[in-house]
Protein backbone atom coordinates (compact mmCIF):
# COMPACT_ATOMS: atom_id res chain seq x y z
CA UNK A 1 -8.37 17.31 -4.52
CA UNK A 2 -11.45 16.19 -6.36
CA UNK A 3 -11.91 11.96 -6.75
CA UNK A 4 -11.95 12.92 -10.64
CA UNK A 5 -8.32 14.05 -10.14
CA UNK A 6 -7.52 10.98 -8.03
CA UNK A 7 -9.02 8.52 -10.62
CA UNK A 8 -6.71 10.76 -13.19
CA UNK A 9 -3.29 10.72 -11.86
CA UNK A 10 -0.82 10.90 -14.24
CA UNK A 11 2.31 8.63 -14.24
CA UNK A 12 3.58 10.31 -17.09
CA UNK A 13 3.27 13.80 -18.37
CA UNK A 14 5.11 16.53 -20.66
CA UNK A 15 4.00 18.68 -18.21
CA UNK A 16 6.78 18.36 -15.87
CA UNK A 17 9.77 20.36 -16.47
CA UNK A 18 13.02 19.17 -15.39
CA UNK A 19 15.71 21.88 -15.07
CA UNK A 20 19.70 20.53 -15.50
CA UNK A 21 20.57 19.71 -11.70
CA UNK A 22 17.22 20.68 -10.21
CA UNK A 23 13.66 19.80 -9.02
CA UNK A 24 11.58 17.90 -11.37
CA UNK A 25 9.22 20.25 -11.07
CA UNK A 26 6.98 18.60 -8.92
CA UNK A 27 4.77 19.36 -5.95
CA UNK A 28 2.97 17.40 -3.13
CA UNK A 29 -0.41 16.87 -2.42
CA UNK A 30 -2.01 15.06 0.31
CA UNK A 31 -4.51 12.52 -0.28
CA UNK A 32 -7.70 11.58 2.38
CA UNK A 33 -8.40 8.51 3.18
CA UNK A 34 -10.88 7.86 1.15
CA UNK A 35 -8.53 8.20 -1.83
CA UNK A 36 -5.31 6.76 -0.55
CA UNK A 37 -6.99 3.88 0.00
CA UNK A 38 -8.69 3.58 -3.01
CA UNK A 39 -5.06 4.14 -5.42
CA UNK A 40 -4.27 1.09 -3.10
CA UNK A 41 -6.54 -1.34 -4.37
CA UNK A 42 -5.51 0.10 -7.42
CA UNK A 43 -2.55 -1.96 -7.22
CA UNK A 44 -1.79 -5.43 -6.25
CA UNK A 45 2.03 -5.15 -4.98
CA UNK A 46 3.27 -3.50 -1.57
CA UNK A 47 5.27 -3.79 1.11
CA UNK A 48 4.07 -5.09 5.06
CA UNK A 49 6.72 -3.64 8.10
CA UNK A 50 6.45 -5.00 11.04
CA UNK A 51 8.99 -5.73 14.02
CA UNK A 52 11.21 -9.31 13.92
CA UNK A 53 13.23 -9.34 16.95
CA UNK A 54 12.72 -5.94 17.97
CA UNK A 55 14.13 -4.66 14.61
CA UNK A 56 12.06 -3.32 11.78
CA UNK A 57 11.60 -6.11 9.02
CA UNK A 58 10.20 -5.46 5.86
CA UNK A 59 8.69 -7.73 3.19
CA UNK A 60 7.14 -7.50 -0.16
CA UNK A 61 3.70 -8.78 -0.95
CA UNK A 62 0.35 -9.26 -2.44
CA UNK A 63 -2.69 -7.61 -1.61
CA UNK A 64 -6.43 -6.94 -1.93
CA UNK A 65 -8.47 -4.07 -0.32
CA UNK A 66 -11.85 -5.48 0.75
CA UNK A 67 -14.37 -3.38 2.42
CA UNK A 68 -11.54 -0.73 3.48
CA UNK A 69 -9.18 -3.37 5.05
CA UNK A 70 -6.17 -5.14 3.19
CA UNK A 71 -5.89 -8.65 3.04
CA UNK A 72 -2.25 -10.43 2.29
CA UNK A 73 -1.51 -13.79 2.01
CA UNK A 74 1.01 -16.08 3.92
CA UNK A 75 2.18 -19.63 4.63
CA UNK A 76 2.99 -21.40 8.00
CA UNK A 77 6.08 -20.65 8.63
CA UNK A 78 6.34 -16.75 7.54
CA UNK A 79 7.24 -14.41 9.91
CA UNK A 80 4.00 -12.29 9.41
CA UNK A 81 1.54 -15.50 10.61
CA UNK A 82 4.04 -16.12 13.65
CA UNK A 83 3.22 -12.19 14.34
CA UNK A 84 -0.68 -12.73 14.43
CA UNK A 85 -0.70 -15.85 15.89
CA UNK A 86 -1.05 -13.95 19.28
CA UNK A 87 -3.17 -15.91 21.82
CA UNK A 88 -4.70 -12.34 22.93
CA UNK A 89 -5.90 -11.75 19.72
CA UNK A 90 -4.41 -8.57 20.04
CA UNK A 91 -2.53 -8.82 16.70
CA UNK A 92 0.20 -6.82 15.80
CA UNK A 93 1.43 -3.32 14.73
CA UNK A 94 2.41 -3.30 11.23
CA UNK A 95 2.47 -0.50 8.24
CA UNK A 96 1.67 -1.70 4.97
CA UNK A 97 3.27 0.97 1.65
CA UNK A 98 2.33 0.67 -1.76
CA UNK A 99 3.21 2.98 -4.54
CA UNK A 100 2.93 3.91 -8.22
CA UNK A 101 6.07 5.96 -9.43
CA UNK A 102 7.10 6.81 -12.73
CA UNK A 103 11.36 6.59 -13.02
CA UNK A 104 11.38 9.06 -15.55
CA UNK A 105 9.05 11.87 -14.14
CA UNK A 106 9.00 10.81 -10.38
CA UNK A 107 4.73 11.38 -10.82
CA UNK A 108 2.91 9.09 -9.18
CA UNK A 109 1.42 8.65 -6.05
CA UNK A 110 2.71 6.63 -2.22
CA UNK A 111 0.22 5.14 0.45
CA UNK A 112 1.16 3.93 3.70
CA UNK A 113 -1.52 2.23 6.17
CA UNK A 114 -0.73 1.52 10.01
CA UNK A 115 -2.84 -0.33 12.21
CA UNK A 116 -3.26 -3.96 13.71
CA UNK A 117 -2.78 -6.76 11.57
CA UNK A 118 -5.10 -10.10 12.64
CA UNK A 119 -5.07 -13.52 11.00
CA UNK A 120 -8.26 -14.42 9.52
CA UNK A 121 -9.84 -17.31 11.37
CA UNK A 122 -13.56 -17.56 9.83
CA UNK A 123 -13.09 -20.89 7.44
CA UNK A 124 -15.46 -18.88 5.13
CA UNK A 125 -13.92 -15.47 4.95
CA UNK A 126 -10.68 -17.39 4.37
CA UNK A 127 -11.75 -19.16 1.59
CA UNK A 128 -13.01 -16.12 0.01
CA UNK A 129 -9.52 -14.34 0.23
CA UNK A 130 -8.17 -17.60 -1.09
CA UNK A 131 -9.99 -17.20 -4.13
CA UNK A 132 -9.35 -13.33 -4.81
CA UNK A 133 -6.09 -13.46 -3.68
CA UNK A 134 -4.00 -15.68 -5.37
CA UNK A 135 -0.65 -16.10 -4.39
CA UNK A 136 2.25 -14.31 -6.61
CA UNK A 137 5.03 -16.80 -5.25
CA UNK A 138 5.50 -20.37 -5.93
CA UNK A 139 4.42 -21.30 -2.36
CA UNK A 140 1.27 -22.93 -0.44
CA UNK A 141 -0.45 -19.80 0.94
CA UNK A 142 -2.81 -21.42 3.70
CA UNK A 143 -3.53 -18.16 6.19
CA UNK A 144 -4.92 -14.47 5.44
CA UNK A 145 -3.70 -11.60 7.18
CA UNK A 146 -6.19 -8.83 7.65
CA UNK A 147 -4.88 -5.43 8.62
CA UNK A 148 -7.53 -2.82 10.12
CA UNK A 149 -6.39 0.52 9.42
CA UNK A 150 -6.10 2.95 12.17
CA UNK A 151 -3.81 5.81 10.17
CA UNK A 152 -4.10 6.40 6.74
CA UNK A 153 -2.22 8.71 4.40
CA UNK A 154 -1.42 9.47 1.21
CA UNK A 155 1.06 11.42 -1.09
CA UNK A 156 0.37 12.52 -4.99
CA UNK A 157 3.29 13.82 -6.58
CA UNK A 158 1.87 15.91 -9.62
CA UNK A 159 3.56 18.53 -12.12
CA UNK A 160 4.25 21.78 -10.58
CA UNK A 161 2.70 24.81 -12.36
CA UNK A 162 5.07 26.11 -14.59
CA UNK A 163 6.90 28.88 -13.97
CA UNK A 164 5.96 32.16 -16.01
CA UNK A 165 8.33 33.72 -17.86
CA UNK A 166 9.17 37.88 -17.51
């Protein structure tokens, strides 16, 4: 798929044709890298998963991509800065989702990011994200996560061709 057709995907179409009690008409396409992450810093609103006592937790946030990495946001005493307060430096496993979905149509596209999520330490760096980022909660926001990816992917779901008639 061309990065014209990325930059182009529809949310909304009369294109797809719903049948009474079937498919929407839709099919999947699989996005590189390249373009999965840039629909995701096409959007500021996704969801981080990462383990809280050994049991998947997920949480909705904020987010920048800067330079290929996503940044969130977090206070003190949020799970996620507990997570990458590790004193290996190791960080932690997380996947980060975000998504643009019509109801109506179901076109849109999904992106989901794994890799190791560190908190930003550099006084400088994490002023910067403080002033891209601003929080979307009512909350003192203090620390930066940064999550690396390792695994990429990416899903459009576009209108199916038509079906041609006898």
């Amino acid at each position: 798929m061309s990065d014209e057709t990325v930059r182009r995907l529809p949310t909304t179409t009369e294109d797809a044709w719903p049948t009474a009690g079937g498919p929407q008409g839709l099919r999947r396409v699989e996005l590189d890298a390249a373009q999965a992450l840039r629909l995701l810093g096409s959007v500021s609103l996704g969801r981080i998963a990462f383990t809280q006592h050994a049991r998947p937790t997920i949480r909705p946030v904020n987010h920048i991509v800067d330079d290929g990495v996503i940044v969130i946001r977090t206070h003190e005493g949020a799970a996620m800065t507990s997570r990458t307060l590790r004193a290996d430096g190791s960080g932690v496993v997380v996947a980060y989702e975000a998504d643009a979905i019509d109801p109506d149509t179901h076109l849109g596209w999904s992106v989901v990011v794994t890799g190791y999520a560190h908190l930003v330490t550099d006084t400088g760096e994490l002023a910067r994200y403080q002033e891209l980022l601003r929080p979307w909660v009512w909350q003192t926001m203090d620390y930066a996560v940064r999550i690396r990816p390792d695994l990429v992917t990416g899903l459009l779901l576009a209108p199916a061709d038509r079906p041609t008639g006898d």
